[in-house]
Protein backbone atom coordinates (compact mmCIF):
# COMPACT_ATOMS: atom_id res chain seq x y z
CA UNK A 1 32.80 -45.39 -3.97
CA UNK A 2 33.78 -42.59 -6.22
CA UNK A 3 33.32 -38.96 -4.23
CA UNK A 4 31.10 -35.91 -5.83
CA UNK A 5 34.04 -33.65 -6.80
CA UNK A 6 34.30 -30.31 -5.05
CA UNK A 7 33.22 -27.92 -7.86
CA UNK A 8 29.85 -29.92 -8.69
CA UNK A 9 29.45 -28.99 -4.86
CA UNK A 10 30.23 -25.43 -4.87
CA UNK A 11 27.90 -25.20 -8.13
CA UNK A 12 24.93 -26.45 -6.09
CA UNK A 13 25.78 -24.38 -3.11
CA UNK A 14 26.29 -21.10 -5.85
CA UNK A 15 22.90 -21.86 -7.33
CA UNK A 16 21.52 -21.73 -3.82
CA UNK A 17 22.59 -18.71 -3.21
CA UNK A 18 22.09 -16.92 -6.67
CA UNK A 19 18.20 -18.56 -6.34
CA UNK A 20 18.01 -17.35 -2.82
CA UNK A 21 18.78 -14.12 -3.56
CA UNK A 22 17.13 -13.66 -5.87
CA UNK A 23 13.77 -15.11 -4.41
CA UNK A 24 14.35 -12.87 -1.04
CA UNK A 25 14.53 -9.55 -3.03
CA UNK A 26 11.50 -10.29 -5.39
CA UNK A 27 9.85 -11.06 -1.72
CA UNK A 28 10.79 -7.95 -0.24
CA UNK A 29 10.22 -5.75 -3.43
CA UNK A 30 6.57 -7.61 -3.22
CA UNK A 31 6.74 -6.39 0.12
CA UNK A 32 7.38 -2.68 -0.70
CA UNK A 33 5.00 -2.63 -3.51
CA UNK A 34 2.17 -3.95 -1.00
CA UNK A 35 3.10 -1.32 1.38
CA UNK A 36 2.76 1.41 -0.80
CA UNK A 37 -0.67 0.10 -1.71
CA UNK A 38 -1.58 -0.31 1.95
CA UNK A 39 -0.25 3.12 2.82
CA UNK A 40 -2.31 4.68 -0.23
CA UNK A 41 -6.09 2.70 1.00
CA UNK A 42 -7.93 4.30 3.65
CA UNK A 43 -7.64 1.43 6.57
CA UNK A 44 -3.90 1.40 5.62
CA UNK A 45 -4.84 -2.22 7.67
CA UNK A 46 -2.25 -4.09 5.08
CA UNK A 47 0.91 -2.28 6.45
CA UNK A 48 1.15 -5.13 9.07
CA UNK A 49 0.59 -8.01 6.49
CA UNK A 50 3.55 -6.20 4.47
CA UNK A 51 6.04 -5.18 6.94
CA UNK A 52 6.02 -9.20 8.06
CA UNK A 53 6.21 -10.05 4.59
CA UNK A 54 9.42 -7.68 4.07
CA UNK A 55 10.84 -9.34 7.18
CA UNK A 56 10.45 -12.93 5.76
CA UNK A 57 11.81 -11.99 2.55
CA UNK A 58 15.12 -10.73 4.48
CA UNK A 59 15.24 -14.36 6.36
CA UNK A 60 15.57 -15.42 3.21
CA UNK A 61 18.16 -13.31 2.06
CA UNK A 62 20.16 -13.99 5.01
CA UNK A 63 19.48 -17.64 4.34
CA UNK A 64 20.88 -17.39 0.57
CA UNK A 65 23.62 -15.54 2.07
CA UNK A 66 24.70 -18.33 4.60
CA UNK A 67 24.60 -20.97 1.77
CA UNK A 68 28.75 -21.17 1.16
CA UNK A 69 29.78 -21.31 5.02
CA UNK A 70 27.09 -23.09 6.38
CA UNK A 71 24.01 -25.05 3.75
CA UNK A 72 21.96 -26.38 6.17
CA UNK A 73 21.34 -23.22 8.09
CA UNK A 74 20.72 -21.80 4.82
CA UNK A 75 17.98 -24.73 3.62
CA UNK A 76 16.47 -24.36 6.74
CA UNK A 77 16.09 -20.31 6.89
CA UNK A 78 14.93 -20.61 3.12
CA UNK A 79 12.62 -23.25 3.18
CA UNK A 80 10.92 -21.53 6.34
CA UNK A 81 10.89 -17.98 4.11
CA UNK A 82 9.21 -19.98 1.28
CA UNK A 83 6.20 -21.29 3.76
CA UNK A 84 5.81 -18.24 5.90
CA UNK A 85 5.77 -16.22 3.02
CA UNK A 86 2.74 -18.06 1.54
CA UNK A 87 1.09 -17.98 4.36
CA UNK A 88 2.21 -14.19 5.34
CA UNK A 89 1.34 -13.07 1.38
CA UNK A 90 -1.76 -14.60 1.33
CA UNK A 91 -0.89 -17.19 -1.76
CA UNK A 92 -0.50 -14.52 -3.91
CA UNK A 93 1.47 -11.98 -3.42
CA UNK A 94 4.42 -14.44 -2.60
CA UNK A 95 3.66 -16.89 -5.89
CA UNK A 96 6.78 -15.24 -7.78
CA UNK A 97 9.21 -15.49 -4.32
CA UNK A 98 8.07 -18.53 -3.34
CA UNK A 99 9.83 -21.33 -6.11
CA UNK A 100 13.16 -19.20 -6.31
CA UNK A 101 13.56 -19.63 -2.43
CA UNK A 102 11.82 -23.16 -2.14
CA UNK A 103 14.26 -24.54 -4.63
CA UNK A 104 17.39 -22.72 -3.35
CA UNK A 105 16.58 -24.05 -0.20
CA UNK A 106 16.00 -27.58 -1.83
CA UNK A 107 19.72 -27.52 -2.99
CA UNK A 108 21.31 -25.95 0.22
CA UNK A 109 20.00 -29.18 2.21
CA UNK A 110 20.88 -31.58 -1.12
CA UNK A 111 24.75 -32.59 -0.15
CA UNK A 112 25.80 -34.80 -3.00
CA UNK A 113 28.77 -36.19 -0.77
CA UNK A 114 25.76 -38.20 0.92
CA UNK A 115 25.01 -40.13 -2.33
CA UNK A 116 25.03 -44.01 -1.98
């Protein structure tokens, strides 16, 4: 059984990382953006909504961050940014976060060395 070699490994953990990345800051720029609008409405009721939604967006970030020393930690804290953040951004505001940190997340947890 012929082994993945080591740089088709680090590619997929690099991509998880550049994809994470670049999935939490979109999030937390969303975030910002929806706090100003909050902040500039007269309930100012949204703040909340946003704030939470910043704070996912950093799990992710931390998440792309931990892809080279440890993937699975960062699959897991990705792939839990991508749901909470739907959920969090009500569908919408996450839509342009959500596939950057769903796939990075994807490929964190996809470890070629467990191919048949």
């Amino acid at each position: 059984m012929l082994k993945p070699s080591t740089g088709r490994l680090k590619t997929i953990k690099l991509a998880s990382l550049i994809l994470g990345l670049i999935g939490g800051v979109i999030g937390f720029m969303t975030g910002g953006f929806l706090m100003l609008a909050a902040l500039g409405s007269e309930s100012g009721g949204g703040a909340i909504w946003a704030i939470g939604l910043m704070f996912i967006s950093v799990l992710g970030i931390v998440g792309a961050a931990l892809a080279l020393k440890n993937p699975v930690a960062s699959g897991i804290l990705q792939l839990i940014s991508a749901v909470l953040g739907l959920f969090v951004g009500f569908f919408v505001a996450y839509f342009m976060a959500f596939p950057f940190l769903l796939i990075g997340g994807i490929l964190a947890l996809a470890d070629p060395r467990k191919e048949h």
